[in-house]
Protein backbone atom coordinates (compact mmCIF):
# COMPACT_ATOMS: atom_id res chain seq x y z
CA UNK A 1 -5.66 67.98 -38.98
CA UNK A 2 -6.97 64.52 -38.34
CA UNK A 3 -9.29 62.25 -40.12
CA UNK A 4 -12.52 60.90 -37.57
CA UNK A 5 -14.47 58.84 -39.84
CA UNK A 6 -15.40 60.72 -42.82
CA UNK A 7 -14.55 63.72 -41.51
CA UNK A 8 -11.38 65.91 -40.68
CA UNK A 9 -11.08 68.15 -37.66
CA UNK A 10 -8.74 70.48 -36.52
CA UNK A 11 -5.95 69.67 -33.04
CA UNK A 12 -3.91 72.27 -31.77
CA UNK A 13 -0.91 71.78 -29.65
CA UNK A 14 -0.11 74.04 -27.39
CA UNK A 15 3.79 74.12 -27.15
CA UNK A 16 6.74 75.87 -24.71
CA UNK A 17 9.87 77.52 -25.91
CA UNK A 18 12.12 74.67 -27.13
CA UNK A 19 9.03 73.55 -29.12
CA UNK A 20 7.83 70.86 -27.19
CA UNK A 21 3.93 69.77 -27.76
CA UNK A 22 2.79 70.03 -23.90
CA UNK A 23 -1.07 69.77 -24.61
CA UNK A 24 -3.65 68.65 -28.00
CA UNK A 25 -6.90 70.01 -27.98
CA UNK A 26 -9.93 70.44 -30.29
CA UNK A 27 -12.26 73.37 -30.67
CA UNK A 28 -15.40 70.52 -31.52
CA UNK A 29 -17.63 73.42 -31.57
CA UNK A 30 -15.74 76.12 -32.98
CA UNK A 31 -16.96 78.26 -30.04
CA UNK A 32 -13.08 79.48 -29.36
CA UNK A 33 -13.27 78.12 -25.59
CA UNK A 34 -11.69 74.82 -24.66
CA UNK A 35 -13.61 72.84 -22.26
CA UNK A 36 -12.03 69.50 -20.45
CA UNK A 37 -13.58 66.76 -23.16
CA UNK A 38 -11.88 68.99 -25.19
CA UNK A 39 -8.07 68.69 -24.40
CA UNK A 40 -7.03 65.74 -25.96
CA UNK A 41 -3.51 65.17 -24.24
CA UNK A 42 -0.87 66.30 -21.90
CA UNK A 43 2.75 65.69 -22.13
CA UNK A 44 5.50 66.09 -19.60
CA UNK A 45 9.01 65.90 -20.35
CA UNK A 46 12.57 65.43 -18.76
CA UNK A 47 15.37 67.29 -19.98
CA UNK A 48 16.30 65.40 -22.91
CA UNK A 49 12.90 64.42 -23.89
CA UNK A 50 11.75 61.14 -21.85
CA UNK A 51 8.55 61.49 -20.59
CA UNK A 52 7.41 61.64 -17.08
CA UNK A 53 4.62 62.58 -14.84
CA UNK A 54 2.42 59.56 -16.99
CA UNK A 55 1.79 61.07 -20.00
CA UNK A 56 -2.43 61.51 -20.10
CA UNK A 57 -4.50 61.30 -23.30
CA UNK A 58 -7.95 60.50 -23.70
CA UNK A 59 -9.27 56.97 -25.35
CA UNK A 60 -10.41 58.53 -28.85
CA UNK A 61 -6.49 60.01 -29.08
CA UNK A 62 -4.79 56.81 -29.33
CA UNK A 63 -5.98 56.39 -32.77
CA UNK A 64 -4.41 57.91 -34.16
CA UNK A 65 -2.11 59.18 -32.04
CA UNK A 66 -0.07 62.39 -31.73
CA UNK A 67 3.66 60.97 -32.45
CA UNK A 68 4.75 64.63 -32.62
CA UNK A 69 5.97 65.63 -29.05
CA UNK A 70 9.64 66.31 -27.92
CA UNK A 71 10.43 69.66 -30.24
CA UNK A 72 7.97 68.93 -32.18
CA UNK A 73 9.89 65.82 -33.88
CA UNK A 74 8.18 62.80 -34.93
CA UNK A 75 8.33 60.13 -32.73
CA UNK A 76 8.90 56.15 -34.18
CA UNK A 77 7.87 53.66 -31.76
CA UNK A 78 8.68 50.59 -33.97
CA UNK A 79 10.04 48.04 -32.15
CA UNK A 80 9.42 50.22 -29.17
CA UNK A 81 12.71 51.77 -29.75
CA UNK A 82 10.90 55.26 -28.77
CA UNK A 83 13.65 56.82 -31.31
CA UNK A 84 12.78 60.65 -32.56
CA UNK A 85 13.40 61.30 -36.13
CA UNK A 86 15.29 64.81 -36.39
CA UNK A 87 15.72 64.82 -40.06
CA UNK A 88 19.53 63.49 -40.24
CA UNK A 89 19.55 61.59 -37.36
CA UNK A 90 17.51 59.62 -34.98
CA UNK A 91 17.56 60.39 -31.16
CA UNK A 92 16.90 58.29 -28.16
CA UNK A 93 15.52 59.79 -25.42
CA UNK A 94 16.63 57.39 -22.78
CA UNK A 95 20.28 57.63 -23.38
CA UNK A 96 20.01 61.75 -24.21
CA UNK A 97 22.21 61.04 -27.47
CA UNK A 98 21.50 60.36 -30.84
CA UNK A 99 22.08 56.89 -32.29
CA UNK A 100 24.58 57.19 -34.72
CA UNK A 101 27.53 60.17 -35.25
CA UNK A 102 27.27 63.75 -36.09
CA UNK A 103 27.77 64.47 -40.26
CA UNK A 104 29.23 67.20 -39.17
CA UNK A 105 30.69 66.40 -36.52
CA UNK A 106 34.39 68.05 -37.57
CA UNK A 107 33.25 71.77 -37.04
CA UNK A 108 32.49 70.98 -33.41
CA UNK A 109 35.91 69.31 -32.13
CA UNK A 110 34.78 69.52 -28.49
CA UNK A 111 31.57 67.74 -28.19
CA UNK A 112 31.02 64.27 -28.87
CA UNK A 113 29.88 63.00 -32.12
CA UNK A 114 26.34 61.93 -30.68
CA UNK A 115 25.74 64.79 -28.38
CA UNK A 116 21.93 66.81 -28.52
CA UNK A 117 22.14 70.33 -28.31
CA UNK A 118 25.11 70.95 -27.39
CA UNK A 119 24.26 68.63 -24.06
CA UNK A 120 22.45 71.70 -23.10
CA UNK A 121 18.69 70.99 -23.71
CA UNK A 122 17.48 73.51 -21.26
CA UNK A 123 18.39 76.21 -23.77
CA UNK A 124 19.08 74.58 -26.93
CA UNK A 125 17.54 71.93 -29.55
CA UNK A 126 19.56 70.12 -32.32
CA UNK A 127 19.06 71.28 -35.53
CA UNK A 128 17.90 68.87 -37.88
CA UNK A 129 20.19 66.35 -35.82
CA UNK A 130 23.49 68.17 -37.24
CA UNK A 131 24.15 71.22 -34.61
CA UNK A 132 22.84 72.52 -31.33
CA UNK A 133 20.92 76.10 -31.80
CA UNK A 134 20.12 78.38 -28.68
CA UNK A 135 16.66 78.93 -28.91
CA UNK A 136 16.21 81.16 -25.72
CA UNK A 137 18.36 84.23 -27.43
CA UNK A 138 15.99 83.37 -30.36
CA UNK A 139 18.73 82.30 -32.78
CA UNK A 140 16.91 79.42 -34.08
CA UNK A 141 17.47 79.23 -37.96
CA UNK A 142 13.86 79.23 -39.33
CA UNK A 143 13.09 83.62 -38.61
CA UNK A 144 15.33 84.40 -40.94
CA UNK A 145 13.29 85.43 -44.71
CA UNK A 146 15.21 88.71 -45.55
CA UNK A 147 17.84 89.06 -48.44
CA UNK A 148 19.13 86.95 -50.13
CA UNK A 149 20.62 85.06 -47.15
CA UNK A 150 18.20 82.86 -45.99
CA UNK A 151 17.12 79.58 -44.01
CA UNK A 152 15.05 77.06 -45.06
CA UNK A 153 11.44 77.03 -45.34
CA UNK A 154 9.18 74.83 -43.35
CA UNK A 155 7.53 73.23 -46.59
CA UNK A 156 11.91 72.12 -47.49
CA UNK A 157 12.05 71.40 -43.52
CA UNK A 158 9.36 68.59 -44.15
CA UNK A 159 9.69 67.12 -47.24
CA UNK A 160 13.78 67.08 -47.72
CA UNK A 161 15.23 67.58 -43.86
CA UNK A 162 18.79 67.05 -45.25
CA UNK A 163 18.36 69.78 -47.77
CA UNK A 164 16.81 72.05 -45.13
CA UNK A 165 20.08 70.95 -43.01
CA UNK A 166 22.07 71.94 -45.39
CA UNK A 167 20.27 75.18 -46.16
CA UNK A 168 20.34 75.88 -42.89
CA UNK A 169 23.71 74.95 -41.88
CA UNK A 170 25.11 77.47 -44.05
CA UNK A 171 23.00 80.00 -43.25
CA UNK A 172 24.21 79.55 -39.31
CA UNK A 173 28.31 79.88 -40.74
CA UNK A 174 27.29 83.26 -43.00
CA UNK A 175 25.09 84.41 -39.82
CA UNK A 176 28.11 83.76 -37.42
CA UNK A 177 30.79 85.58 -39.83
CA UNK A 178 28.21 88.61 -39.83
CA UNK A 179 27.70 88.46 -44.10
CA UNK A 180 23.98 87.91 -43.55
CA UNK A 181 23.43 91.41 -40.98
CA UNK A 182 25.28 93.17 -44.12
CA UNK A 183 22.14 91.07 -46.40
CA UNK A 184 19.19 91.97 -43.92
CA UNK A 185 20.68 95.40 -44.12
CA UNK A 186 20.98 96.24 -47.71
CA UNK A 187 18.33 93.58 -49.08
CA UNK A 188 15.89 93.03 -46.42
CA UNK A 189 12.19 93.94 -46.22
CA UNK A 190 13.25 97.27 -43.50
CA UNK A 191 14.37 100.25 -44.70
CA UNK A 192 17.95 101.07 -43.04
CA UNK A 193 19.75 103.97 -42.35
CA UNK A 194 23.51 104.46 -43.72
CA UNK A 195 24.63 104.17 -39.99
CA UNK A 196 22.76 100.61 -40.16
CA UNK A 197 24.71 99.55 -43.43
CA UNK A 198 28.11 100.92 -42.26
CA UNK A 199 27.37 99.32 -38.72
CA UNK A 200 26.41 95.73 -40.39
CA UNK A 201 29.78 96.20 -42.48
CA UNK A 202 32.30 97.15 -40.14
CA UNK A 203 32.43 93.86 -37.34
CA UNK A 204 33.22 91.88 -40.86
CA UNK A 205 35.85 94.40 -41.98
CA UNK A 206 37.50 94.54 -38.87
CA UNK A 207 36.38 90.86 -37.19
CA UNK A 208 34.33 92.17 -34.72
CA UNK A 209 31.65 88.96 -34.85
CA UNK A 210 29.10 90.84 -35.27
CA UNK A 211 29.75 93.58 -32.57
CA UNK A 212 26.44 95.50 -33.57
CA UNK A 213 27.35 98.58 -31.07
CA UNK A 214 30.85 98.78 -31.82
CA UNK A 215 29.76 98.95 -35.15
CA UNK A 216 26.88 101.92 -34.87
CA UNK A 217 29.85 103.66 -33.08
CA UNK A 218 32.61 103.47 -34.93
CA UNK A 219 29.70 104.65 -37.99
CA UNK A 220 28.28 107.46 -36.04
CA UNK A 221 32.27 108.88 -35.45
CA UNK A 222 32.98 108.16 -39.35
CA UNK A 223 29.75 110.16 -40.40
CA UNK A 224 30.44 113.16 -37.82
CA UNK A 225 34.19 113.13 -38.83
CA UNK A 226 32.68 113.18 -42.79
CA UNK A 227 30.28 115.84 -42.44
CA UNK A 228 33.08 118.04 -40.54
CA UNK A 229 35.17 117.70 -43.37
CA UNK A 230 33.02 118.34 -45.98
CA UNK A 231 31.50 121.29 -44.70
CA UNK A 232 35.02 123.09 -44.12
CA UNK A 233 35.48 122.03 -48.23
CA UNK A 234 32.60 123.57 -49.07
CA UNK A 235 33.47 126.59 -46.71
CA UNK A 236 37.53 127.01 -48.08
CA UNK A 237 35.61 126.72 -52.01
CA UNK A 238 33.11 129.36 -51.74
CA UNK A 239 36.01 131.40 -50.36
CA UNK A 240 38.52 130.64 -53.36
CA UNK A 241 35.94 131.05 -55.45
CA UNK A 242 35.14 134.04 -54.47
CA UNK A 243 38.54 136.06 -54.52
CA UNK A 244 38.97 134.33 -58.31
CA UNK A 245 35.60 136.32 -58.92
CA UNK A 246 37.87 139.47 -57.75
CA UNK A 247 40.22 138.68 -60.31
CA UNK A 248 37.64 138.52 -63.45
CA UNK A 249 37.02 134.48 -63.47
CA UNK A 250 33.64 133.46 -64.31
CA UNK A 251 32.42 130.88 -62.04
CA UNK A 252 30.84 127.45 -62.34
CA UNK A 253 31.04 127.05 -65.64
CA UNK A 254 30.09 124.22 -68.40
CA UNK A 255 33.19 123.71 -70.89
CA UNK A 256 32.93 121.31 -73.87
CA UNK A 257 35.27 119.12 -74.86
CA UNK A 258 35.51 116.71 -77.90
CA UNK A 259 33.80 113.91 -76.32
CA UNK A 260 31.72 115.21 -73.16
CA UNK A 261 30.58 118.50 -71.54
CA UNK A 262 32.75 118.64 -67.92
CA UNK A 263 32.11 121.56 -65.56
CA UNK A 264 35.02 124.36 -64.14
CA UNK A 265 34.91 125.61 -60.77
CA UNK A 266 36.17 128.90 -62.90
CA UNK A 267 37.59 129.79 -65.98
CA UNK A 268 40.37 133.25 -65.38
CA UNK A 269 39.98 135.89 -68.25
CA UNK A 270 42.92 134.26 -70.70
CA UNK A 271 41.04 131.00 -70.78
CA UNK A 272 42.80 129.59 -67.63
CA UNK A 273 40.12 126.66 -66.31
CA UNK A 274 40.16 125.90 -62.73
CA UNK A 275 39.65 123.50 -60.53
CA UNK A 276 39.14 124.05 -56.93
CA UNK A 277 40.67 121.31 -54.67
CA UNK A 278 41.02 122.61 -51.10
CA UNK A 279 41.96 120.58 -47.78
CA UNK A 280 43.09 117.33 -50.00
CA UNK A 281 45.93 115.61 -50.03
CA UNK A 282 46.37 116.46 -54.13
CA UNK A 283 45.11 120.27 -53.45
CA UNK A 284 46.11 121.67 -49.43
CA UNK A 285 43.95 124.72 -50.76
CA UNK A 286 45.65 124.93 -53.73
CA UNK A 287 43.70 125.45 -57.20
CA UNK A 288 44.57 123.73 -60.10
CA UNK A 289 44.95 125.13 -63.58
CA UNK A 290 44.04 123.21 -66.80
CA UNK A 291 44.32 124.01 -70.28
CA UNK A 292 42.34 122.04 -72.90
């Protein structure tokens, strides 16, 4: 929104995937087509954000002027340095580096301290000036607002950058390790199946990185292998049960103790209570007797 006169009007920008602002416009009559008086200005870039291709903007644009441009930073032409403020950090686009070194510079041993994205701006921008994000397979922190596991919001992203940097920062190391898939699966706003939870859990609990399909795998075998098991239990306990109910037991039954009411698989006619424990390691088919 800008202020002409007394009056504030709208400006879009009209940006491509690494968040660049490639046209303004106005809607002056709120008609929803854009005509040519409308489109305020064009901006071309090179690869690490110097302009080219003589940037275009009408007369009425200049003041005030759109400073936002290269990813949508703010650009500071004091002293006509033509730095762009990235929150931490100020970048020039001349040199394709930032002007001073990376805070965190020590998680990233083999890039220089004042490298941009990596020194791969075709794919990536720098995050808040502290670490190069790959916006192309949409990891850009900033999507995520499930769980408890989160990235900063835009309102912390403009009024405290280093706190968003921080936020964010963290949020890229829990990400990486695969604790925030096991958040978005058990806190976020989707519903998930178990094979979803076991699949977010089992790249951490076996250092996968995150190896989603590995993970639905090795969760679809467990659950088979689980519901095999279970059902030849159930099978080998209805069948126990059954020749005890030959013998005179009485089945399923409630038995109370001093402090509880616990349930028998059978009690035998001289007050033996039974418990029914086949295919276990404790039971191999076995029954146990108990006497209370």
């Amino acid at each position: 929104m800008i202020k002409k006169g007394s009056l504030f009007t709208y400006e879009y920008h009209i940006k491509d995937h690494l968040g660049n602002v490639r046209v303004t416009f106005e809607d002056l009559n709120n008609n929803g087509n854009i005509t040519s008086n409308e489109i305020k200005s064009r901006n071309d870039y090179y690869s690490f954000g110097m302009e080219w291709n003589n940037r275009w903007e009408l007369s009425d644009t200049i003041s005030p002027e759109n400073l936002k441009r290269y990813n949508g930073k703010e650009l500071f032409s004091e002293m006509n340095l033509g730095h762009y403020a990235y929150g931490k950090r100020f970048f020039d686009t001349v040199l394709g580096r930032f002007v001073c070194t990376d805070p965190i510079s020590d998680q990233f041993p083999s890039l220089s301290t004042y490298n941009y994205a990596s020194n791969n701006p075709i794919l990536n921008i720098d995050l808040h000036g502290l670490q190069g994000v790959n916006v192309v397979a949409e990891k850009i922190a900033g999507n995520d607002d499930e769980g408890y596991i989160r990235t900063a919001t835009e309102g912390t992203r403009e009024h405290s950058p280093f706190t968003a940097g921080v936020i964010d920062a963290t949020f890229a190391v829990l990400d990486y390790i695969g604790l925030n898939s096991i958040d978005n699966a058990f806190f976020g706003k989707q519903k998930t199946s178990v094979h979803e939870k076991v699949a977010a859990i089992l790249p951490v609990l076996f250092n996968t990185k995150g190896n989603a399909d590995e993970g639905a795998k090795s969760a679809s075998k467990a659950t088979v292998k689980l519901r095999e098991s279970a059902k030849t239990g159930q099978e080998a306990h209805r069948q126990i049960q059954s020749e005890l109910k030959t013998q005179g037991a009485e089945i399923e039954q409630s038995v109370q103790l001093k402090d509880r009411v616990v349930r028998k698989d059978a009690i035998m006619p001289d007050g033996t209570k039974i418990i029914i424990k086949p295919n276990t390691p404790s039971g191999k088919g076995q029954h146990q007797g108990e006497n209370d």
